[in-house]
Protein backbone atom coordinates (compact mmCIF):
# COMPACT_ATOMS: atom_id res chain seq x y z
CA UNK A 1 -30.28 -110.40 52.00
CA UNK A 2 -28.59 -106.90 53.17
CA UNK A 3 -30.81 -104.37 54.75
CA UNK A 4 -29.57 -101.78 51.75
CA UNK A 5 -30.84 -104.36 49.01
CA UNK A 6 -34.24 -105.31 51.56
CA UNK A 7 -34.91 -101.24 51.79
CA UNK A 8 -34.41 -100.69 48.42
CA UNK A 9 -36.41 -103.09 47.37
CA UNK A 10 -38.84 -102.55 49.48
CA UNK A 11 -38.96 -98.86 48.36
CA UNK A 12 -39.11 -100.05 44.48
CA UNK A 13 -42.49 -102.14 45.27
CA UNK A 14 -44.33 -99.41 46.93
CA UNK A 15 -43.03 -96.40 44.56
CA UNK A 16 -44.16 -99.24 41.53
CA UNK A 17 -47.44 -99.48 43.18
CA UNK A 18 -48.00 -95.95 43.80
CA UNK A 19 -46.35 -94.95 40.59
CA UNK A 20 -49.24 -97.19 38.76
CA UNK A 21 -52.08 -96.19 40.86
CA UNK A 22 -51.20 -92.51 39.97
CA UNK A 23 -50.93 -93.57 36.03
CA UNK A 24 -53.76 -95.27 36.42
CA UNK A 25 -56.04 -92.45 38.20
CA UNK A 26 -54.19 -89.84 35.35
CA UNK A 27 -55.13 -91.75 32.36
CA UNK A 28 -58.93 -92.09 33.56
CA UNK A 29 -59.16 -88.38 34.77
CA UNK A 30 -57.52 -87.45 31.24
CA UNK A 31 -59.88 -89.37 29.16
CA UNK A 32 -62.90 -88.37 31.17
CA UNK A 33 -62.14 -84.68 30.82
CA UNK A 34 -61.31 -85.21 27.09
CA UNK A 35 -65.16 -86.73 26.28
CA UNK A 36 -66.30 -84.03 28.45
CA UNK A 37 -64.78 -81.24 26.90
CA UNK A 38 -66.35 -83.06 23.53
CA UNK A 39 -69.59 -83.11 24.85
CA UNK A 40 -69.54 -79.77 25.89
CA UNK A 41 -68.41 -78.42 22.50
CA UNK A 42 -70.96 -81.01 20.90
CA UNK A 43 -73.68 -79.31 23.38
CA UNK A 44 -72.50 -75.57 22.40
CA UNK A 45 -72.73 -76.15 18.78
CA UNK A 46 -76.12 -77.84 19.17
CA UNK A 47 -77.62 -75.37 21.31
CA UNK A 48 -76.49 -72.31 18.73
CA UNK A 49 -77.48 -74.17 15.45
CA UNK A 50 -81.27 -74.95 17.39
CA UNK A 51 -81.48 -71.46 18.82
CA UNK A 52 -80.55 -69.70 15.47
CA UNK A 53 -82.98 -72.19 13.63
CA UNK A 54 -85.95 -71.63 16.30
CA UNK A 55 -85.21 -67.66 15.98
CA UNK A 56 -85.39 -67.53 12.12
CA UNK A 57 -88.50 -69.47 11.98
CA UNK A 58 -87.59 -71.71 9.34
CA UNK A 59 -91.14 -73.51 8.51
CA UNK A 60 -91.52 -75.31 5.88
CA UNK A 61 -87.56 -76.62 6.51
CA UNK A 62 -85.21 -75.66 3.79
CA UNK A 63 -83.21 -77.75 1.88
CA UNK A 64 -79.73 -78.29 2.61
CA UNK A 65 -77.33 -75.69 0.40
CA UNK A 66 -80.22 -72.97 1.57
CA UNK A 67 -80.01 -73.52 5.32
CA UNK A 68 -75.85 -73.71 4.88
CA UNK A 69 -75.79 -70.90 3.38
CA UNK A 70 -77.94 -68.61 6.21
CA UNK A 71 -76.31 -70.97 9.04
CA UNK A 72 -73.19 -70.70 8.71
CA UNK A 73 -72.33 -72.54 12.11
CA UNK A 74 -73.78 -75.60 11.05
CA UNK A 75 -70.97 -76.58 8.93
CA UNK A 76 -68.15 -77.10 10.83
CA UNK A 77 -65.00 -78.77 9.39
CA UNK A 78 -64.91 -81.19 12.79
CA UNK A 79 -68.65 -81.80 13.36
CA UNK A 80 -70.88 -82.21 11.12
CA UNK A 81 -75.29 -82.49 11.42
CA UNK A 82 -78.00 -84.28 10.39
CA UNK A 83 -82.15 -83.03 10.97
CA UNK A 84 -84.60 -85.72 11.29
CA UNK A 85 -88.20 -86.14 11.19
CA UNK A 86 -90.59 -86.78 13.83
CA UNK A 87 -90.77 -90.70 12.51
CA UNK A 88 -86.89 -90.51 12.76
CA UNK A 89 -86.10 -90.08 8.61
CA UNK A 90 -82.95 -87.80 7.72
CA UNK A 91 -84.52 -84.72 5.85
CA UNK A 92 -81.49 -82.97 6.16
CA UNK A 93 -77.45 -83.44 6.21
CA UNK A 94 -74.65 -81.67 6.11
CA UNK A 95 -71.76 -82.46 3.20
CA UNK A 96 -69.29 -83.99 5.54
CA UNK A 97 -70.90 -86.59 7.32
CA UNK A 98 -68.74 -89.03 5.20
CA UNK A 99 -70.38 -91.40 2.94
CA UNK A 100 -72.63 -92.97 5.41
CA UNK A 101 -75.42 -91.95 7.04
CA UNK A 102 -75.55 -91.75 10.97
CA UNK A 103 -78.90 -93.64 11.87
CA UNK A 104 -81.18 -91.91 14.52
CA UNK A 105 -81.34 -94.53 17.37
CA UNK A 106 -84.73 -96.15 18.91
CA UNK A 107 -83.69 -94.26 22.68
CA UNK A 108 -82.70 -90.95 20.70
CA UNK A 109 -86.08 -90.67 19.35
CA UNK A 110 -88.00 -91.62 22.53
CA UNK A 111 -85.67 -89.30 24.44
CA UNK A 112 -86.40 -86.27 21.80
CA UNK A 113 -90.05 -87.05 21.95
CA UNK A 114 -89.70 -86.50 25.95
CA UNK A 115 -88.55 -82.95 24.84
CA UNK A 116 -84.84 -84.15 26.36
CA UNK A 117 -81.41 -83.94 24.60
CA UNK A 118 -79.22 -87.35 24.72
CA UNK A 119 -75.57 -87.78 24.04
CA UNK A 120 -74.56 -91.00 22.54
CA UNK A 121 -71.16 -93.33 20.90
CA UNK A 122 -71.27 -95.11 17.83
CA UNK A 123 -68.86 -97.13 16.21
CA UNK A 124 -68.60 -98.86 12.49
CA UNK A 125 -66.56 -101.20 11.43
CA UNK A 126 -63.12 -99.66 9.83
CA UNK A 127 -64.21 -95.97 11.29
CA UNK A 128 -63.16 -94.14 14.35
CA UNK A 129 -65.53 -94.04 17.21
CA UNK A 130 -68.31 -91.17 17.14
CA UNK A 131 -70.09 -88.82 19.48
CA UNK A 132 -73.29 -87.69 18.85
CA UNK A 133 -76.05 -85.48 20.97
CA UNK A 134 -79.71 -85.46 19.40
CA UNK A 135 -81.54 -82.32 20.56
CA UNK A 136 -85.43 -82.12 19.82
CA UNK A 137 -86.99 -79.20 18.57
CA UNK A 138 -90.63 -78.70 19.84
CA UNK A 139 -93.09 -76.75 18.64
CA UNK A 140 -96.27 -75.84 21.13
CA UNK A 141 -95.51 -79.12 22.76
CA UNK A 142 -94.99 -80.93 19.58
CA UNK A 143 -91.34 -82.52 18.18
CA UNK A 144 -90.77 -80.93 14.84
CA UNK A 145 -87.91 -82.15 14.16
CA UNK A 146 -84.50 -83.92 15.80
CA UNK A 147 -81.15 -82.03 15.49
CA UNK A 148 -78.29 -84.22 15.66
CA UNK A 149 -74.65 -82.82 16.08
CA UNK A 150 -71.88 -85.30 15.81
CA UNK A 151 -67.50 -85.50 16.00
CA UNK A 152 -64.93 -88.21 15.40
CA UNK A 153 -63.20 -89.15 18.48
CA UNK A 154 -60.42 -90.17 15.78
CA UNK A 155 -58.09 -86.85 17.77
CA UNK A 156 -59.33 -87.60 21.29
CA UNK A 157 -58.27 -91.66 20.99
CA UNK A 158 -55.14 -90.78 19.28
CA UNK A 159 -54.71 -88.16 21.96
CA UNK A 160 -55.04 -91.43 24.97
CA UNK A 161 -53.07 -93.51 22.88
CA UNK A 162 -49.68 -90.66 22.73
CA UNK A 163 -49.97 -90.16 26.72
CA UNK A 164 -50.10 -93.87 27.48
CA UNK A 165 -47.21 -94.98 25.54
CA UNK A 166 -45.90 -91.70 27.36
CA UNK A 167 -47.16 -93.19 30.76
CA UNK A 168 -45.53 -96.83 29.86
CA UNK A 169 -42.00 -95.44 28.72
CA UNK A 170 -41.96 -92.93 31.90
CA UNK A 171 -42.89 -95.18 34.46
CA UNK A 172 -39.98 -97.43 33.95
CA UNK A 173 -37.59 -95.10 33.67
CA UNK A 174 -38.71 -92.86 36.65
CA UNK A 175 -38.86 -96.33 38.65
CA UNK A 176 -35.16 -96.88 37.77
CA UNK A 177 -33.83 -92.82 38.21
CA UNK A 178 -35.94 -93.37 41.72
CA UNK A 179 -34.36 -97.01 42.78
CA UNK A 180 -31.06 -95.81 41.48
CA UNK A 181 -31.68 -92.48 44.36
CA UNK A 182 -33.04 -95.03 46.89
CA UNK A 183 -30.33 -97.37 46.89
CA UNK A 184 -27.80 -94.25 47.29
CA UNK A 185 -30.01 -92.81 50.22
CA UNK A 186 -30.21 -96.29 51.56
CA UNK A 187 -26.03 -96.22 51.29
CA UNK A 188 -25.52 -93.16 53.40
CA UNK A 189 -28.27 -93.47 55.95
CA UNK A 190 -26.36 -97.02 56.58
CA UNK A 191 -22.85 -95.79 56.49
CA UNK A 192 -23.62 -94.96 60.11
CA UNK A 193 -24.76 -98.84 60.98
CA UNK A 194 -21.40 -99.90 58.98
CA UNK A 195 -19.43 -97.75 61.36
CA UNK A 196 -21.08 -99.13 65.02
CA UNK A 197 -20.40 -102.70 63.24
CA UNK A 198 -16.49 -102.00 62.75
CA UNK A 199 -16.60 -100.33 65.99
CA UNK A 200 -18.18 -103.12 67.37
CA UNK A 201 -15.79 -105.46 66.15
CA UNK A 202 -12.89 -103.85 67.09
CA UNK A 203 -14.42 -103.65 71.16
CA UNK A 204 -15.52 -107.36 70.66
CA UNK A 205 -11.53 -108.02 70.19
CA UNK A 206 -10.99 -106.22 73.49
CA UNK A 207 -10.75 -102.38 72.84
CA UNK A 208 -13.53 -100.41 75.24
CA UNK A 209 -11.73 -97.33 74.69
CA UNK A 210 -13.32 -96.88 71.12
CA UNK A 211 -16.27 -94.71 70.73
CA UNK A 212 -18.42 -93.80 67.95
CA UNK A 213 -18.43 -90.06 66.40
CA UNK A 214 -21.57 -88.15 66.70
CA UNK A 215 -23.34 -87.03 64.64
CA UNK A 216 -24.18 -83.23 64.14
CA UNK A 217 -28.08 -84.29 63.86
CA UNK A 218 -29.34 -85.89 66.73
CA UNK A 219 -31.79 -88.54 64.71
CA UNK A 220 -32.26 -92.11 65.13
CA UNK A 221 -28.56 -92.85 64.16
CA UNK A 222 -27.36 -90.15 66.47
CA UNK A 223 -29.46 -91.59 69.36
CA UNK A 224 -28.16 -95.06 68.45
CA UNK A 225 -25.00 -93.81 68.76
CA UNK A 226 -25.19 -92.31 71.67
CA UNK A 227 -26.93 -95.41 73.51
CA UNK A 228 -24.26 -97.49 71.83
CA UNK A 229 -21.33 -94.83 73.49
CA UNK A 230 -22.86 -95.18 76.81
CA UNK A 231 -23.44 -98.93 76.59
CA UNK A 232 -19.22 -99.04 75.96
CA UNK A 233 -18.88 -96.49 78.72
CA UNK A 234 -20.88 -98.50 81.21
CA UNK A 235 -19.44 -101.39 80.15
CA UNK A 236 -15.79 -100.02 80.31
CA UNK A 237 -16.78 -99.36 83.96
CA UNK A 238 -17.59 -102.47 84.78
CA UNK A 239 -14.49 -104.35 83.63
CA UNK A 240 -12.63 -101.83 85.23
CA UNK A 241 -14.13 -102.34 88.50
CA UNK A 242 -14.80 -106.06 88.62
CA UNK A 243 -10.92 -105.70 87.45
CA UNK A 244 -10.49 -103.71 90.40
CA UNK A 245 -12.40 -106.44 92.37
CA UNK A 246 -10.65 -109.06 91.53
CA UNK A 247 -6.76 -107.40 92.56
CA UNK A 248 -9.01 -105.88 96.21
CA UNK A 249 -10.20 -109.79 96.78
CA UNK A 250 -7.00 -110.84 95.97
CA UNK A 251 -5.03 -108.33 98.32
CA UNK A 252 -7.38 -108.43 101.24
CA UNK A 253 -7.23 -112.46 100.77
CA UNK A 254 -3.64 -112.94 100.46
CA UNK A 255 -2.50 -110.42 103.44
CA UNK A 256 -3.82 -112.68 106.16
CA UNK A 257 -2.55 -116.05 103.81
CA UNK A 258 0.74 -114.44 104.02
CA UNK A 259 0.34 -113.70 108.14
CA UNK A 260 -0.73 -117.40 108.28
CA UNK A 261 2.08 -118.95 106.55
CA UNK A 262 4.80 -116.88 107.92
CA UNK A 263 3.91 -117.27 111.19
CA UNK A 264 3.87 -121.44 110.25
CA UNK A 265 7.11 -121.56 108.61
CA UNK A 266 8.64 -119.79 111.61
CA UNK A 267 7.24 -121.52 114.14
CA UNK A 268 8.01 -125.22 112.35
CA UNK A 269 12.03 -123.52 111.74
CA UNK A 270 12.99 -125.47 115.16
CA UNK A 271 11.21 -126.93 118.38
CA UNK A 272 9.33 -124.38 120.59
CA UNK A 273 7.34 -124.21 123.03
CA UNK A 274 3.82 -125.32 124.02
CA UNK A 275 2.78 -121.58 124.51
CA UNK A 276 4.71 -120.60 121.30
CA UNK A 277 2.52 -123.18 118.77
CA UNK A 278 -0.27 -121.81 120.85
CA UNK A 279 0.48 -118.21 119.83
CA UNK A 280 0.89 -119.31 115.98
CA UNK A 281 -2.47 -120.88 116.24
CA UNK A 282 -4.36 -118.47 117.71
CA UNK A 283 -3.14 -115.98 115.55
CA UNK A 284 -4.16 -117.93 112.57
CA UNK A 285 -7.53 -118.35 114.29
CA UNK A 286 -8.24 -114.47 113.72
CA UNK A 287 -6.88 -114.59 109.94
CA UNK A 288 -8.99 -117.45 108.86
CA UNK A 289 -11.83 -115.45 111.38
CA UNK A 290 -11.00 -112.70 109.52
CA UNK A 291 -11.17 -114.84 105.94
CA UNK A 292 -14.38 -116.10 107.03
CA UNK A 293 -15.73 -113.09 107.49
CA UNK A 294 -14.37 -111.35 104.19
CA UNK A 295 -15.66 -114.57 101.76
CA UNK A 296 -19.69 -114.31 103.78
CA UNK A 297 -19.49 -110.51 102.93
CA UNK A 298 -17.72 -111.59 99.21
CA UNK A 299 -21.06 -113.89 99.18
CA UNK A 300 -23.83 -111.83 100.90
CA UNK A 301 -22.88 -108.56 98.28
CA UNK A 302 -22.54 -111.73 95.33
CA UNK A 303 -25.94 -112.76 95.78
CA UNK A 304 -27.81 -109.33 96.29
CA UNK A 305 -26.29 -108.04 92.79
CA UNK A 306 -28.35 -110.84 91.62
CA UNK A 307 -31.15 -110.39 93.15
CA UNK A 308 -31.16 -113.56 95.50
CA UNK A 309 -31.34 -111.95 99.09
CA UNK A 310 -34.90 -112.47 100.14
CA UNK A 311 -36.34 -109.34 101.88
CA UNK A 312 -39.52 -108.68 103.89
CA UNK A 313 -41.48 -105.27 103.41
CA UNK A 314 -42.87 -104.66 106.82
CA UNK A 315 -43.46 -102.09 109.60
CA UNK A 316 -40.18 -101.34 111.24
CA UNK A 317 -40.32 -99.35 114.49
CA UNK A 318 -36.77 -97.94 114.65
CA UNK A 319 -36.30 -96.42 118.11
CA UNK A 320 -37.18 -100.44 119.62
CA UNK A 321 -34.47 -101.42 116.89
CA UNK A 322 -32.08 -98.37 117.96
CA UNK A 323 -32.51 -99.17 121.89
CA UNK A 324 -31.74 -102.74 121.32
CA UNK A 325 -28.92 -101.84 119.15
CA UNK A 326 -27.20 -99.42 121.75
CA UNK A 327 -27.67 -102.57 124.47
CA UNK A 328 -25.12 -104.24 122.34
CA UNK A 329 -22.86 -101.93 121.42
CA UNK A 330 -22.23 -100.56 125.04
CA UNK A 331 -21.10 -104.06 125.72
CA UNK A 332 -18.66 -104.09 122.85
CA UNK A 333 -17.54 -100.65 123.80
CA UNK A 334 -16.89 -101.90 126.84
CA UNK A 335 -14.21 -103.69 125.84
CA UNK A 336 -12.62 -101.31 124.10
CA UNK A 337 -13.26 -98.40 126.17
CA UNK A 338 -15.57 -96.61 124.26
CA UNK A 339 -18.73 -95.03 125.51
CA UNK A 340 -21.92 -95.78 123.28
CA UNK A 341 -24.28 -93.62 124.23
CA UNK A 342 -28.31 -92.61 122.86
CA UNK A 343 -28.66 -88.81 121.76
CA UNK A 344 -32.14 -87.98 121.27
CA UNK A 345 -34.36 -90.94 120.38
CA UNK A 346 -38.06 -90.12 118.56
CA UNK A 347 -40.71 -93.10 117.83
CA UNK A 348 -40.66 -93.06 114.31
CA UNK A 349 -41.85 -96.26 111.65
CA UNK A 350 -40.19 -97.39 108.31
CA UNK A 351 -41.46 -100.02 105.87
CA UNK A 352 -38.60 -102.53 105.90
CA UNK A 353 -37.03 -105.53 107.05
CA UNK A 354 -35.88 -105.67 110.82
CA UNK A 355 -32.81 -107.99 110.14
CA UNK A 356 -31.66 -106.12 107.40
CA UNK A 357 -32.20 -102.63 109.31
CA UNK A 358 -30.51 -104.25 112.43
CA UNK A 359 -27.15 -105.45 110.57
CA UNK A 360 -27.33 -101.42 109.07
CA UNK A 361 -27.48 -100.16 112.22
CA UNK A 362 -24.79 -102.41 113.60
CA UNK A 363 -22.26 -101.92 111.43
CA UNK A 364 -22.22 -98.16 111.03
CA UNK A 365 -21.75 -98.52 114.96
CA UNK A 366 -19.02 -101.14 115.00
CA UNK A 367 -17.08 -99.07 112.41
CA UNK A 368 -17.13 -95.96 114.51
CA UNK A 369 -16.09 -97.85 117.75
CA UNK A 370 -13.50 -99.62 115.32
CA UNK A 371 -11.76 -96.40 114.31
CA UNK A 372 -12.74 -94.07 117.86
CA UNK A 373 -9.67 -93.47 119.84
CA UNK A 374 -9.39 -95.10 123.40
CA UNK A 375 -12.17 -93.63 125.88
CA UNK A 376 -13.35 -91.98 122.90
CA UNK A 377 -17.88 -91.66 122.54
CA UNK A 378 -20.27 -92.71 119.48
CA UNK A 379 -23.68 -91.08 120.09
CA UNK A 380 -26.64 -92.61 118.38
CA UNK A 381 -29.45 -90.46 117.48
CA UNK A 382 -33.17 -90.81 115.72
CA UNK A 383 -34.74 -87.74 114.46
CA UNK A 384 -37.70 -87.01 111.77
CA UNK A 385 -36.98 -84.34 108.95
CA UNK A 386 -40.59 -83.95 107.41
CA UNK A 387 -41.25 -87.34 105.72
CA UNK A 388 -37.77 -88.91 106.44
CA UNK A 389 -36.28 -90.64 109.42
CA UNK A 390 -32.78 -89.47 109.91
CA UNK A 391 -31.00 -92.16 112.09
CA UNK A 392 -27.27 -90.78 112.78
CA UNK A 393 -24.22 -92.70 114.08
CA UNK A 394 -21.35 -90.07 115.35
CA UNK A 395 -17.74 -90.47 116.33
CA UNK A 396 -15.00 -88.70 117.60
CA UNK A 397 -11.86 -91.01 115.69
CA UNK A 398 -9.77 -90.45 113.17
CA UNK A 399 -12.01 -88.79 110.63
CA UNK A 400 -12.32 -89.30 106.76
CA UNK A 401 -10.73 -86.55 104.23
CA UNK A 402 -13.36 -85.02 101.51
CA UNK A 403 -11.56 -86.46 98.82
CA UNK A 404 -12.52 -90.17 100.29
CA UNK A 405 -16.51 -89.11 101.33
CA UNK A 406 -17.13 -90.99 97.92
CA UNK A 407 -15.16 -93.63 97.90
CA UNK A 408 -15.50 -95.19 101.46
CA UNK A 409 -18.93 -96.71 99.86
CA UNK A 410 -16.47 -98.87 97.35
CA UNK A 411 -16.20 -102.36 98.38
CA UNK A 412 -12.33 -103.02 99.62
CA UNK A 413 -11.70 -99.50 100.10
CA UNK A 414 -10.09 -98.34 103.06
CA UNK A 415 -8.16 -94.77 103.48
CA UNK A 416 -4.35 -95.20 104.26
CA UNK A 417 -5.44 -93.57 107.74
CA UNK A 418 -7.86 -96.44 108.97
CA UNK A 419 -5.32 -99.72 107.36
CA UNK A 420 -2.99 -97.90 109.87
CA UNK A 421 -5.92 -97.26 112.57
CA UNK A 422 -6.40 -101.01 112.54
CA UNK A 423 -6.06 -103.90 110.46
CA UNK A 424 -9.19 -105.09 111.60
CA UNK A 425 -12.04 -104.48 109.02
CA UNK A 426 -12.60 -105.83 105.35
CA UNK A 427 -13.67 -102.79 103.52
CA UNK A 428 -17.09 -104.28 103.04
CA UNK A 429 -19.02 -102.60 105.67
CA UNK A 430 -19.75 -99.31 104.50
CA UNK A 431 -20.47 -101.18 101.03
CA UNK A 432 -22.93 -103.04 102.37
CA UNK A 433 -25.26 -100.66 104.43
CA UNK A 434 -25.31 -98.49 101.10
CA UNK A 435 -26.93 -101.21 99.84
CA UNK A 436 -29.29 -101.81 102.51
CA UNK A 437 -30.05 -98.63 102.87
CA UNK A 438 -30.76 -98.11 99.15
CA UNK A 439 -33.19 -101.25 99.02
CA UNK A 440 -35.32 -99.67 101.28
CA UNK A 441 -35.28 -96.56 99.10
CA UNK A 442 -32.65 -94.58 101.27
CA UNK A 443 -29.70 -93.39 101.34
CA UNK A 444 -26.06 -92.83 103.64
CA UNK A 445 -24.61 -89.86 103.85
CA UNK A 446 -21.28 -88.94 105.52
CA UNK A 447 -19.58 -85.86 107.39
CA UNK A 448 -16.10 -85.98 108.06
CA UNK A 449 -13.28 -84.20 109.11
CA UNK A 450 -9.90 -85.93 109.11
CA UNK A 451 -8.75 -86.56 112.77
CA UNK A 452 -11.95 -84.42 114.20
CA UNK A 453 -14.50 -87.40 113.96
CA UNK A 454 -17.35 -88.53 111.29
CA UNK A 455 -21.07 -88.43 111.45
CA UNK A 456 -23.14 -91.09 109.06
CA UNK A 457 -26.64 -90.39 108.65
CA UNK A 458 -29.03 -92.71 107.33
CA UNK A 459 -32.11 -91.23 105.92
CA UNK A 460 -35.37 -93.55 105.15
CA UNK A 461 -38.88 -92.44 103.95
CA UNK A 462 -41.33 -92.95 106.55
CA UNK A 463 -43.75 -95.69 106.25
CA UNK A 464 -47.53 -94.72 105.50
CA UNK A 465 -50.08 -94.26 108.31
CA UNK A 466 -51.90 -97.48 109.08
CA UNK A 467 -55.51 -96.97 107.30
């Protein structure tokens, strides 16, 4: 069933339910206040025809035309009285009580000899209902004698009957005016939903450039929208740069491919020498080295976007993992002719894993003896900035322009100025301490000039003093 028929339906039930709950609750308040506005002119009446009667004294009681004629408010056209006895007999009635007599009832007559009034309904066969009240007149403690004023209800029934045939014609046709509005409502607040399904549609056939419009109101639609905009955006993103991936890969894997089998079909062109085939082979020993290395990195930076590289959360003391570090690097700077020297060195403790940390450390250090100049230095330094531990790698090579500060942390980037430098390298590095660093809640920041040298400083929250 469509959400527009399920909310308008849904709407139609409750407004039905409220709509007779409300008739309901109307009709009983309206026929309550109906009796009691009866009563209350039943109770006026009897309290002004008792008063005038106990003010003019009237002992012995007179007969019927005589009292009529000096009480004038005892015959009114819509009410009309009887008097009774003590032993409940009518001594007295007025002309209009119709051609029966109204009978004093066993609980009027106890109630009147309590010295209490009592209202009471009677109904006859082929009459409209009545309303009486029976008001005692006493006399030094003694009943005298019973007033009883009574009314049809004939005008207040007829009265109920007109507003619920009113109540039963409305109620339909209010239900259908409001399902009728409901289902239009229900229309437009969905035209939005109609528009992120097209839109939708059209991105599940391959178009990520579409976007939805926004909405001047920012309501639940307009925040759908906007989720569903950035979802495409973020998504656009990432087919653009697993796009981008995919043609890096391919590039960075083909180059040494193509080394590999140029070198082969040259060398296999016509006999050579011993030393020749030699050449050729170790030469295609430090492509596939180099293809090794590029598909672990391809598979290390694979399996930590999912979430499968196991790492420990433990005390890390970096200046023992910094001195050990510079022990191996002057060795590989020795055969390059670079000087790896420590800077200033303070004890400082991170919550981390040592492996990880280590393979940080050594290939910020690497890739600033990689692209140093001959006899050039890298200086490694540890220093604390209030809560932080700010381990810095610095160079004096080739340098990195602003415009590249960003993009150096892309995997298979490399500036024009470093593929010239070397062709050693994969691009992967610098990717991959980002991503160390930010596991353990850091980060890498860089300061370069181009041809003056770059500094990369790797900033991690200390770890909490042992309780």
């Amino acid at each position: 069933m469509p959400l527009r028929v399920r909310l308008t339906l849904w709407y139609g039930s409750a407004l039905a339910l409220v709509l007779i709950i409300f008739s309901v609750v109307l009709y009983a308040m309206t026929a309550r206040n109906l009796r009691d506005a009866v009563d209350e002119s039943l109770e006026d009446t009897a309290t002004i025809a008792v008063r005038s009667l106990e003010e003019r004294g009237f002992l012995p009681l007179l007969n019927e035309r005589e009292l009529l004629s000096q009480f004038p408010e005892l015959a009114r056209i819509d009410k009309f009285f009887q008097i009774f006895s003590p032993s409940g007999t009518i001594t007295i009635s007025s002309p209009n009580i119709k051609h029966h007599d109204v009978p004093l009832s066993r609980t009027a007559l106890e109630t009147a000899f309590s010295g209490h009034s009592i209202f009471e309904s009677a109904k006859y066969p082929n009459e409209p209902p009545l309303r009486v009240i029976s008001v005692p007149i006493m006399y030094r403690g003694n009943l005298l004698y019973i007033v009883q004023v009574g009314t049809s209800m004939e005008t207040v029934g007829e009265t109920l009957r007109r507003f619920l045939i009113l109540l039963v014609v409305a109620m339909p046709i209010a239900l259908a005016v409001s399902l009728a509005g409901g289902w239009f409502l229900a229309g437009r607040a969905l035209r939005p939903v109609d528009e992120i399904t097209l839109a939708a549609q059209r991105i599940a056939a391959g178009d990520l450039t579409q976007r939805l419009g926004m909405p001047p109101a920012q309501d639940e639609i307009g925040r759908l929208a906007a989720t569903f905009n950035n979802m495409i955006g973020r998504l656009d993103a990432s087919f653009r740069q697993i796009r981008q991936f995919t043609s890096d890969a391919s590039h960075e894997l083909r180059t040494p491919l193509t080394v590999m089998k140029g070198e082969t079909d040259l060398i296999l062109r016509r006999p050579r020498p011993v030393e020749d085939y030699k050449g050729v082979l170790e030469s295609n020993l430090e492509e596939i080295d180099r293809m090794t290395r590029i598909v672990d990195e391809l598979l290390f930076l694979s399996r930590a976007d999912m979430g499968e590289v196991k790492m420990d959360a433990l005390p890390v003391a970096l200046e023992a993992l910094v001195e050990d570090v510079h022990r191996q690097a002057r060795l590989l700077g020795q055969d390059r002719n670079i000087e790896v020297v420590l800077g200033t060195v303070v004890p400082l403790v991170v919550q981390g894993d040592d492996l990880r940390l280590r393979e940080l450390l050594l290939n910020l250090v690497e890739n600033a003896m990689k692209y140093s100049h001959p006899g050039g230095k890298v200086e490694i330094s540890l220093l604390r900035e209030r809560q932080e531990a700010w381990l810095s790698i610095t160079d004096h090579g080739i340098g990195i322009a602003p415009e590249d500060h960003k993009r150096i942390f892309q995997r298979f980037f490399r500036t024009d100025v470093a593929r010239a430098h070397t062709k050693k390298g994969t691009g992967l590095g610098l990717a991959i301490c980002a991503w160390i660093a930010d596991l353990h809640k850091g980060r890498v920041e860089v300061q370069s000039e181009l041809g003056k040298g770059s500094t990369f400083t790797v900033i991690f929250p200390l770890a909490p003093p042992a309780s």
